[in-house]
N, C-alpha and C. Protein backbone atom coordinates (compact mmCIF):
# COMPACT_ATOMS: atom_id res chain seq x y z
N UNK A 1 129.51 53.75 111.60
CA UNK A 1 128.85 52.80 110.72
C UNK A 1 127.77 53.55 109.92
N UNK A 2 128.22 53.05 108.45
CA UNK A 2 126.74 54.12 107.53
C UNK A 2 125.04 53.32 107.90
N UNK A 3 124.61 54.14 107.45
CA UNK A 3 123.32 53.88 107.94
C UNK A 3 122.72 52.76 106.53
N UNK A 4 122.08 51.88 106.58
CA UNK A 4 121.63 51.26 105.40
C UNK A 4 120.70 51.77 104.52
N UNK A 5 121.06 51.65 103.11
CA UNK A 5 120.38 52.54 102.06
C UNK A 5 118.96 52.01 102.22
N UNK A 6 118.06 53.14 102.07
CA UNK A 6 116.57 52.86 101.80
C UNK A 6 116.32 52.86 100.28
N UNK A 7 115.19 52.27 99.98
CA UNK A 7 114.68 52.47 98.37
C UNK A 7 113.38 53.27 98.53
N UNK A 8 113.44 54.62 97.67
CA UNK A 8 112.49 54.82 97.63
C UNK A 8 111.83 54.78 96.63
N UNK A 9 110.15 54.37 96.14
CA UNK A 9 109.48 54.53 95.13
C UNK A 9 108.82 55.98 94.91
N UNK A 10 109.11 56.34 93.53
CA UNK A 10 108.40 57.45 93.30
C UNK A 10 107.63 57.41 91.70
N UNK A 11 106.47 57.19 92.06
CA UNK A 11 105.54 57.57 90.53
C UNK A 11 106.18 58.94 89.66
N UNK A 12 106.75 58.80 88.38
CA UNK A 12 106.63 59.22 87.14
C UNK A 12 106.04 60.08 86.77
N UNK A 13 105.32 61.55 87.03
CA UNK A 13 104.18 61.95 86.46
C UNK A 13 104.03 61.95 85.18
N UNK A 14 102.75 61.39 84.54
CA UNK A 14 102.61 61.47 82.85
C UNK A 14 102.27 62.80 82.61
N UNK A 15 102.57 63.15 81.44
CA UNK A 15 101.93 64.69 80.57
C UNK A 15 101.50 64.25 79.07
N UNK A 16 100.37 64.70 78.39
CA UNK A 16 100.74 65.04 76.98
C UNK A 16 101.36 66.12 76.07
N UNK A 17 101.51 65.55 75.10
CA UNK A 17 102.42 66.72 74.45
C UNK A 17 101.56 67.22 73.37
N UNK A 18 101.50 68.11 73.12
CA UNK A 18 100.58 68.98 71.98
C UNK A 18 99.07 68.56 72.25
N UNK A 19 98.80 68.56 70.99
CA UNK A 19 96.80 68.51 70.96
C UNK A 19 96.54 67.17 70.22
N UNK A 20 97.57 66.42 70.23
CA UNK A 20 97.03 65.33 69.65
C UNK A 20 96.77 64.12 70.64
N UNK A 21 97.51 63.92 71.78
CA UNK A 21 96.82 63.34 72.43
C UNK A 21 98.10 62.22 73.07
N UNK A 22 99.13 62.62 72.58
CA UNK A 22 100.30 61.47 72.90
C UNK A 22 100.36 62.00 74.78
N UNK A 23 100.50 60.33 75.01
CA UNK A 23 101.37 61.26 76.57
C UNK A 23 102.13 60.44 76.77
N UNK A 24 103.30 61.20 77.32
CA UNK A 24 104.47 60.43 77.99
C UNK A 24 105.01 60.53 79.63
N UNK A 25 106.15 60.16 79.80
CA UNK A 25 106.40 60.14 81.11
C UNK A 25 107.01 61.98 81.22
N UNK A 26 107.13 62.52 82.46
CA UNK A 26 107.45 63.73 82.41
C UNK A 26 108.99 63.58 82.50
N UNK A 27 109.56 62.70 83.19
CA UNK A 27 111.02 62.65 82.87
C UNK A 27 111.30 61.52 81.31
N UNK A 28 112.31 61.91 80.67
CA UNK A 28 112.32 61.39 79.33
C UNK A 28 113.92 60.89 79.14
N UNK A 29 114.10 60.24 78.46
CA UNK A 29 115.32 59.88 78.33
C UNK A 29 115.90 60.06 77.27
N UNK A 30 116.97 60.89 76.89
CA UNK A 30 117.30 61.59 75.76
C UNK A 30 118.68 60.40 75.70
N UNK A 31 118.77 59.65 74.45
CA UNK A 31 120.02 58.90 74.41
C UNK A 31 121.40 59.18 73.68
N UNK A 32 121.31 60.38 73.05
CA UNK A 32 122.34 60.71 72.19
C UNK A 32 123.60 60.66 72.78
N UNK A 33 123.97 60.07 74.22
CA UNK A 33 125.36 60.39 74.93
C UNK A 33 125.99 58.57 74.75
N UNK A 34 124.83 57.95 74.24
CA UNK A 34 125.58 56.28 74.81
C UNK A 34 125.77 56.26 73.19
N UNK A 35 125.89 56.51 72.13
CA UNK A 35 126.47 56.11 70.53
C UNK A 35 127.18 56.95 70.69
N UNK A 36 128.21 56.98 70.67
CA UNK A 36 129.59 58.00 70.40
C UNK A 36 129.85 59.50 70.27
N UNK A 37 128.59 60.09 70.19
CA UNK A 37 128.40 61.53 69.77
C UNK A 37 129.34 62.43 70.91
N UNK A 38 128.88 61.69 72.40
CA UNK A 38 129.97 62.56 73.72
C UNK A 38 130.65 61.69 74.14
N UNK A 39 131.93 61.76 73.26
CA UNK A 39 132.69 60.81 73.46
C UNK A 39 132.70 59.53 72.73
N UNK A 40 133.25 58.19 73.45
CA UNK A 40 133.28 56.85 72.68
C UNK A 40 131.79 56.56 72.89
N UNK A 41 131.37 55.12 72.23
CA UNK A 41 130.22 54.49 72.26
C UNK A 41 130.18 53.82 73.99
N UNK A 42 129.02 54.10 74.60
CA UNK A 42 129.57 53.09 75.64
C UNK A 42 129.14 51.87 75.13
N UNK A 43 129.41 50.62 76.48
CA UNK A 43 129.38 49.76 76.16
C UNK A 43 127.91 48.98 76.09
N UNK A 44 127.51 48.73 75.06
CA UNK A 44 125.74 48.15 74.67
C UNK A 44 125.18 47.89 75.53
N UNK A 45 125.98 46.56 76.13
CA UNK A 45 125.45 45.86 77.30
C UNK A 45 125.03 47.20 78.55
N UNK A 46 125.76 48.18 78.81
CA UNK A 46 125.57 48.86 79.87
C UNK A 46 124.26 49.53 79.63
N UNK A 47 124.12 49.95 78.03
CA UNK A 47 123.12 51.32 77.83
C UNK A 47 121.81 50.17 78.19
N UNK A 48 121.48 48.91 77.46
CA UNK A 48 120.21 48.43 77.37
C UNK A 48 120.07 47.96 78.56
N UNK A 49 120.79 47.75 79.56
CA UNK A 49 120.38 47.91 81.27
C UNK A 49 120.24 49.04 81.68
N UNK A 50 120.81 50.43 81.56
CA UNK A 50 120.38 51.45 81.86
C UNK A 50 118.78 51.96 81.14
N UNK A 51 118.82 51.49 79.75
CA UNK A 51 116.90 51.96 79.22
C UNK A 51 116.30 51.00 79.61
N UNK A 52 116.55 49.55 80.08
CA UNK A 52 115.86 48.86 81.27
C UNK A 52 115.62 49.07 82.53
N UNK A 53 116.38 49.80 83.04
CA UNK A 53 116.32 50.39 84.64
C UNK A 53 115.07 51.68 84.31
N UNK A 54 115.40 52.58 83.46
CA UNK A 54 114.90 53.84 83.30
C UNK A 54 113.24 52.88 83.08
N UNK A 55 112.93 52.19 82.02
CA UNK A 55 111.62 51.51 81.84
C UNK A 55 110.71 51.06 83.39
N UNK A 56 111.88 50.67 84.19
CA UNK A 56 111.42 50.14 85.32
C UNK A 56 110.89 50.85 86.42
N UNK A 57 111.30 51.83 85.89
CA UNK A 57 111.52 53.05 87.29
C UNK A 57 110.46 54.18 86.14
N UNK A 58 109.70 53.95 85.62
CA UNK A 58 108.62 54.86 84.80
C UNK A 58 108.65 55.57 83.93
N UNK A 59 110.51 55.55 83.39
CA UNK A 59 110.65 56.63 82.48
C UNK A 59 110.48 55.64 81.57
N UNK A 60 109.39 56.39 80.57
CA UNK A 60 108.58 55.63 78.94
C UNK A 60 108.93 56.74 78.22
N UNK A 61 109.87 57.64 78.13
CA UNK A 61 110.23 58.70 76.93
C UNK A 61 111.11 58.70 76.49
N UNK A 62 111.69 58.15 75.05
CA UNK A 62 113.19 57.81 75.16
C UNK A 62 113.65 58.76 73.67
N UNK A 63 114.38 59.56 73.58
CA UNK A 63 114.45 60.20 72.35
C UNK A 63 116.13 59.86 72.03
N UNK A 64 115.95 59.99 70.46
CA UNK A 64 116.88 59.42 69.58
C UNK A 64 116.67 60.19 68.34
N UNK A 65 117.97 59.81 67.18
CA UNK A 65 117.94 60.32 66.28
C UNK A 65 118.63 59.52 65.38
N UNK A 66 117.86 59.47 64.35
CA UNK A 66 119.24 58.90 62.87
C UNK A 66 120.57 59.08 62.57
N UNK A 67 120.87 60.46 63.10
CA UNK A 67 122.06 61.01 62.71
C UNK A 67 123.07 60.58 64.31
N UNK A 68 122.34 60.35 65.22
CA UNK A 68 122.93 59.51 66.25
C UNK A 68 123.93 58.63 66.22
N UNK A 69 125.27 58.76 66.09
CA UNK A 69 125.99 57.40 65.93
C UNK A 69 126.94 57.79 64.80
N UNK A 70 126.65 58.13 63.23
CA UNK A 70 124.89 58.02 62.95
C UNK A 70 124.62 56.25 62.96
N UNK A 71 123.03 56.67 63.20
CA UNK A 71 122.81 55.28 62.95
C UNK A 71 122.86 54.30 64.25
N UNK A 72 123.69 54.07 64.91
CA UNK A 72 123.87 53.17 65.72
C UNK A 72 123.08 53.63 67.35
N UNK A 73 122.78 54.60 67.17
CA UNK A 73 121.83 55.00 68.23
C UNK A 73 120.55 54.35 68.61
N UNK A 74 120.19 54.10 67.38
CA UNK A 74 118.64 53.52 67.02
C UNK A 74 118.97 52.07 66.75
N UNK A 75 119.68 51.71 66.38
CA UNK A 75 120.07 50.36 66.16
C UNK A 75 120.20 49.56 68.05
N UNK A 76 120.84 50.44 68.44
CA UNK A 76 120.50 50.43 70.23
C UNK A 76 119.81 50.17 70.80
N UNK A 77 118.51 51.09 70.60
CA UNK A 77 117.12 51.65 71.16
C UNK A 77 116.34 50.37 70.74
N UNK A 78 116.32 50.01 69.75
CA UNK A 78 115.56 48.76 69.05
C UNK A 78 116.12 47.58 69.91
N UNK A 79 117.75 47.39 70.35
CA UNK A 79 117.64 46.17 70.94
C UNK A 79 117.04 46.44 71.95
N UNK A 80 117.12 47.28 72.82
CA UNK A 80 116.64 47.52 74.36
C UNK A 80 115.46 47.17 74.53
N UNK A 81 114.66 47.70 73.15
CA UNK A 81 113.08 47.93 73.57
C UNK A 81 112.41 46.53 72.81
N UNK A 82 112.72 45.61 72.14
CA UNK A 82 112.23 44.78 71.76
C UNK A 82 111.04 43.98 72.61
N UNK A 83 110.46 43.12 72.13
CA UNK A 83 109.14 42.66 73.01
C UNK A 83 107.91 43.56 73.54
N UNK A 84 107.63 43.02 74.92
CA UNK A 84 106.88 44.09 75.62
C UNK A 84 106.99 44.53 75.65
N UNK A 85 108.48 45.44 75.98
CA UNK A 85 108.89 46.69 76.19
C UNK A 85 108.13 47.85 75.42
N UNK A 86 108.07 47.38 74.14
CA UNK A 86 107.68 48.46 73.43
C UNK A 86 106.75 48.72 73.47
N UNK A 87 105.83 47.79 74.04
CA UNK A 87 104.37 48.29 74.56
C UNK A 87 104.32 49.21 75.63
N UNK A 88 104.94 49.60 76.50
CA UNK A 88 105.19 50.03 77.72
C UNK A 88 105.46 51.77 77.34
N UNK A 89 106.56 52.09 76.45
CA UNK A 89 107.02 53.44 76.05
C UNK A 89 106.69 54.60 74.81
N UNK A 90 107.16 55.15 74.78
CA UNK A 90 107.05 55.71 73.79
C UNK A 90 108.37 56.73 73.14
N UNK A 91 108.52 56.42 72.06
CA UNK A 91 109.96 56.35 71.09
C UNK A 91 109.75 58.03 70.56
N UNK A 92 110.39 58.68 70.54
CA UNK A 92 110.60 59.62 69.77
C UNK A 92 112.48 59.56 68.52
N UNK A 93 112.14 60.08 67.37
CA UNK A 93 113.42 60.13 66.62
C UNK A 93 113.22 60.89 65.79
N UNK A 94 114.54 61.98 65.03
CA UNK A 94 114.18 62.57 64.30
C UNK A 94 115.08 62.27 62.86
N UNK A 95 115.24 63.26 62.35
CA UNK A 95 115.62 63.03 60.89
C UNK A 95 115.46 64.59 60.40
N UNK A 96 116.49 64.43 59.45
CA UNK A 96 116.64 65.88 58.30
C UNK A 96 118.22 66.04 58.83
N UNK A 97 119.09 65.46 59.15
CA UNK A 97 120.57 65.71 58.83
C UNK A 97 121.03 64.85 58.61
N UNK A 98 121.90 64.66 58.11
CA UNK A 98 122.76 63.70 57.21
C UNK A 98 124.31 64.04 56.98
N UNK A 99 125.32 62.87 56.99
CA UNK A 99 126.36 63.06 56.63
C UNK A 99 126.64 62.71 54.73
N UNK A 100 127.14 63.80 54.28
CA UNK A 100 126.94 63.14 52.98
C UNK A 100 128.54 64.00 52.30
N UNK A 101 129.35 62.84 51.94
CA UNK A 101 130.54 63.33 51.32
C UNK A 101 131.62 64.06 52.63
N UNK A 102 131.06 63.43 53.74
CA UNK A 102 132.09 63.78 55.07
C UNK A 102 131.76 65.61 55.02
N UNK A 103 130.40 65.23 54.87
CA UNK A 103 129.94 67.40 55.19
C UNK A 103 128.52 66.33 56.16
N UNK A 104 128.38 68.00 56.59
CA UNK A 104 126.49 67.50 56.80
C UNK A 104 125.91 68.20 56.25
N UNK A 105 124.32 67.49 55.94
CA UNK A 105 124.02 67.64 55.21
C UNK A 105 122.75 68.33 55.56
N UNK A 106 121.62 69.09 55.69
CA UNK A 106 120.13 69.08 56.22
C UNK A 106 119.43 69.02 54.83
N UNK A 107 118.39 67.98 55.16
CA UNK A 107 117.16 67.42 54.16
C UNK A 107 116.40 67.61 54.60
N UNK A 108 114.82 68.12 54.32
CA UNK A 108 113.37 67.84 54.48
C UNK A 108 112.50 67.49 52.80
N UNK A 109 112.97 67.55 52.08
CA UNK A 109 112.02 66.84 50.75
C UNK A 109 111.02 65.56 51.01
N UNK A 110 109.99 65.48 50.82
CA UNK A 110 109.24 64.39 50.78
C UNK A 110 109.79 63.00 50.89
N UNK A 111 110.70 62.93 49.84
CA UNK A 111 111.33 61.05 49.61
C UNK A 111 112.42 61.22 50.83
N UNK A 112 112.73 62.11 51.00
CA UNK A 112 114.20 61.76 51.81
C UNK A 112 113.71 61.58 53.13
N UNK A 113 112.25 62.52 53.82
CA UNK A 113 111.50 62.11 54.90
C UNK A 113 111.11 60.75 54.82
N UNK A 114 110.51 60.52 54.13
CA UNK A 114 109.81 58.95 54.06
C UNK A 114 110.91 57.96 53.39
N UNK A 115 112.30 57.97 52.78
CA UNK A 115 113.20 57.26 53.15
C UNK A 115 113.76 56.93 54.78
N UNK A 116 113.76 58.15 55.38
CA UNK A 116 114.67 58.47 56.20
C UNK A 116 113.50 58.08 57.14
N UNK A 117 112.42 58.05 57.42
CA UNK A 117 111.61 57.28 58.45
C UNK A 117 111.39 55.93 58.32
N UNK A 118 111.69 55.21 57.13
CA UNK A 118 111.60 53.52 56.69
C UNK A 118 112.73 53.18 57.31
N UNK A 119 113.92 54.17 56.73
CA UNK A 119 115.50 53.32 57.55
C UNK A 119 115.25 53.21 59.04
N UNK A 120 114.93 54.25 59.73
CA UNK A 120 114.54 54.53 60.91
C UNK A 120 113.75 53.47 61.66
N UNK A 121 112.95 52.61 60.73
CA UNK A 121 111.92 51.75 61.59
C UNK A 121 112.61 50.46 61.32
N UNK A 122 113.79 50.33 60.50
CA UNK A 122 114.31 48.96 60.26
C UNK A 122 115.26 49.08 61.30
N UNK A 123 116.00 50.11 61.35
CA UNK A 123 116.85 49.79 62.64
C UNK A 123 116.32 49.67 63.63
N UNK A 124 115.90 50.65 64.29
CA UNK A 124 114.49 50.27 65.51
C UNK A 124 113.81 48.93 65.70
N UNK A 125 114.01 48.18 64.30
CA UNK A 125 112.89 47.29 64.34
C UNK A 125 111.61 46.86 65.20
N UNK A 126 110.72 48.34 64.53
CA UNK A 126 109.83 48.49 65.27
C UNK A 126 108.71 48.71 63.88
N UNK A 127 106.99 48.97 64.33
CA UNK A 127 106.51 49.13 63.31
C UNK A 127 106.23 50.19 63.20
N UNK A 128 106.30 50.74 64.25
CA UNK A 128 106.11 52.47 64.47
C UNK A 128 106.62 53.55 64.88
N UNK A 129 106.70 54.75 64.65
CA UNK A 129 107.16 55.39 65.69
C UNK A 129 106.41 56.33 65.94
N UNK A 130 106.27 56.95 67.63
CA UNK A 130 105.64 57.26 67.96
C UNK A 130 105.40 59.04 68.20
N UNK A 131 106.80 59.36 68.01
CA UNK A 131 106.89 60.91 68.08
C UNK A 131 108.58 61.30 66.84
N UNK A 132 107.80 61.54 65.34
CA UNK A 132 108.95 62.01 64.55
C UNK A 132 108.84 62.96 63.93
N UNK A 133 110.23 63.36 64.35
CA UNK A 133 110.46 65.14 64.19
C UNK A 133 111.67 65.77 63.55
N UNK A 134 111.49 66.50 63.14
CA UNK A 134 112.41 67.24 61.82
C UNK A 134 113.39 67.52 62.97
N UNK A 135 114.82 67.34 62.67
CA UNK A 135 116.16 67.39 63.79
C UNK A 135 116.79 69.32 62.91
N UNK A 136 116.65 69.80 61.98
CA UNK A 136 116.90 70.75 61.55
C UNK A 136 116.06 70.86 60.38
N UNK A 137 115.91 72.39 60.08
CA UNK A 137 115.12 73.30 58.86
C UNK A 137 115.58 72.80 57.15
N UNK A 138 115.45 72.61 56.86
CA UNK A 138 116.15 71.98 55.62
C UNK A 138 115.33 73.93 54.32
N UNK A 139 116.51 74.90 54.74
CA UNK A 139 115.62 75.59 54.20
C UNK A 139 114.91 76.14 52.67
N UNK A 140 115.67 74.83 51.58
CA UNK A 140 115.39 74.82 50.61
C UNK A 140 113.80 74.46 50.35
N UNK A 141 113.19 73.91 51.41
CA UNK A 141 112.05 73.30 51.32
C UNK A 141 111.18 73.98 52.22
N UNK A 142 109.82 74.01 51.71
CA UNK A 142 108.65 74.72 52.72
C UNK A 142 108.48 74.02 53.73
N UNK A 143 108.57 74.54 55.18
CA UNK A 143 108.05 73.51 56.18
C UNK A 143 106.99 72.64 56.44
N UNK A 144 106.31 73.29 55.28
CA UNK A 144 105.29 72.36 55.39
C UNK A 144 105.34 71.35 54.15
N UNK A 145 105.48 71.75 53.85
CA UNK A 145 106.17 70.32 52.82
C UNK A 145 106.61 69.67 53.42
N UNK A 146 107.41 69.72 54.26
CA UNK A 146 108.44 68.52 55.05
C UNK A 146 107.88 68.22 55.97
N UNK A 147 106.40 68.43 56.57
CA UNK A 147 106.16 67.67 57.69
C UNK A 147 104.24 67.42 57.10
N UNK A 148 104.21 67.45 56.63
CA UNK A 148 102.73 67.10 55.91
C UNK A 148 102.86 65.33 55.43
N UNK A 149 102.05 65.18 56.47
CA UNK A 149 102.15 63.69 56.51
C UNK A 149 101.41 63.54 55.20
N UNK A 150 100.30 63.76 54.90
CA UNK A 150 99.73 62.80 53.58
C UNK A 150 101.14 63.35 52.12
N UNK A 151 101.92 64.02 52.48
CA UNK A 151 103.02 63.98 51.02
C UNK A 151 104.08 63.09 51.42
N UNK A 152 104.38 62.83 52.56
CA UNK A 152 105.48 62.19 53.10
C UNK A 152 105.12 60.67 53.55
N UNK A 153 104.37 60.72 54.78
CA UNK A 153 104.44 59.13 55.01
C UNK A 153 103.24 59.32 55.63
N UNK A 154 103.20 57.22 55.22
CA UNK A 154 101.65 56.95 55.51
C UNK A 154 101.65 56.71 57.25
N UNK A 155 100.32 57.22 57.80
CA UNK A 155 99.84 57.23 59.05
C UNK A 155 100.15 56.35 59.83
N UNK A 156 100.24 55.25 59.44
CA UNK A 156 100.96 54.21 59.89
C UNK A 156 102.56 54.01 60.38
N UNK A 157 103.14 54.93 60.11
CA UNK A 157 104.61 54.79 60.23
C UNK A 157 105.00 55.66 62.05
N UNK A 158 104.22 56.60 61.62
CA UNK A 158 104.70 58.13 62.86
C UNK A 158 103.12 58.24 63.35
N UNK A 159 102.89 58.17 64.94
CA UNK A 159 101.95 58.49 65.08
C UNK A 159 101.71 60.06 65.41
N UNK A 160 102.68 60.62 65.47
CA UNK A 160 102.68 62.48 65.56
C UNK A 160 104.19 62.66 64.77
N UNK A 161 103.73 63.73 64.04
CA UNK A 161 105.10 63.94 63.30
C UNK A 161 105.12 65.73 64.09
N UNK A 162 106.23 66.05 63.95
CA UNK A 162 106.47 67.20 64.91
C UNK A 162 107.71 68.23 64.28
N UNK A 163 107.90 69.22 64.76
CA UNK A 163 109.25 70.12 64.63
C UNK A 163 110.11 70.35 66.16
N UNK A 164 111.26 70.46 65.87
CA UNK A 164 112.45 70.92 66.52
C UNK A 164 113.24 71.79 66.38
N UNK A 165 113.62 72.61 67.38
CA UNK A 165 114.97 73.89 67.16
C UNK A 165 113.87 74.63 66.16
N UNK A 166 112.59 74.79 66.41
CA UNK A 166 112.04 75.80 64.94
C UNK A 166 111.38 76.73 65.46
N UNK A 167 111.83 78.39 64.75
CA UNK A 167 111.27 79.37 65.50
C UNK A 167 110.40 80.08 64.68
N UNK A 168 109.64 80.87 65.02
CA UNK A 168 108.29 81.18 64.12
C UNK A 168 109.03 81.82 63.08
N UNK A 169 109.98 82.27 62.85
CA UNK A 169 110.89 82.73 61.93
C UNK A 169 111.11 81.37 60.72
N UNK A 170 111.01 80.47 61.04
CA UNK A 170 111.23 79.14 60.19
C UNK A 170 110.02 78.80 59.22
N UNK A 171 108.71 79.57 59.71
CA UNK A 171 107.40 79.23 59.36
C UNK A 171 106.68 80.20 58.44
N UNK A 172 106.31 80.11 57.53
CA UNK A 172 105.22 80.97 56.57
C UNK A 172 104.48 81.50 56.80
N UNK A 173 103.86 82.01 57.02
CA UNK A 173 102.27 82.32 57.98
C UNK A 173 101.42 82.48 56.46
């Protein structure tokens, strides 16, 4: 006869990330596997009980992307997290690839950032987001151009805007 399952509780440890002051949970939940990207889409109902379980159990780090799906990743994330919830976590998503003419595409220009973070908060339907970050180098454009919040978007939208996959080789000095 098996022995009966125990539950155990285990606290989450929080960390922040950089110097600005965000902190999140140290385990994070990366969602790019439930919109179709590995494999089919699973099924909705399953993922927004699984980022409900993960919420419950302390993980508040949930990362996503536009090009997710595309699209339907975040359209996801937004049902899951609606209400309180969203008080509870913290959202990361990025942006700068694109499918365009069945190629992909990488963008960082000013309008296409601050397009591409408005679409981002309508699907989410959220008012903010809390960690957004360039998903690839767009290398027609200075990096800093593409992540300089006062050319791109107002403070209000991203509360840390950030880089990804970027190696000091990507950067100007």
């Amino acid at each position: 006869m098996a022995a009966p399952a125990t539950s155990i509780t285990v606290a989450v440890p929080r960390i922040k990330l950089g110097s600005q002051g965000l902190e999140v949970s140290k385990q994070g939940l990366g969602c790019v596997g439930m919109s179709a990207t590995y494999g089919p889409p699973k099924p909705e109902i399953d993922m927004i009980k699984l980022i409900h379980h993960a919420v419950d159990s302390d993980v508040t780090f949930f990362d996503t992307s536009d090009f997710y799906g595309p699209h339907t990743n975040e359209v996801l994330l937004g049902k899951a997290l609606k209400g309180r919830i969203r008080e509870k976590v913290q959202l990361a998503t990025k942006f700068g690839v694109q499918f365009k003419d069945e190629k992909i595409e990488v963008r960082g220009d000013p309008k296409y950032v601050r397009d591409s973070c408005e679409a981002s908060l309508m699907r989410l339907e959220m008012d903010y987001i809390d960690l957004y970050y360039v998903h690839r180098i767009d290398t027609r454009v200075p990096i800093e151009v593409t992540v300089c919040p006062s050319r791109t978007l107002d403070s209000s939208f991203a509360t840390l805007i950030t880089l990804f996959q970027i190696t000091r080789n990507d950067i100007d000095y």
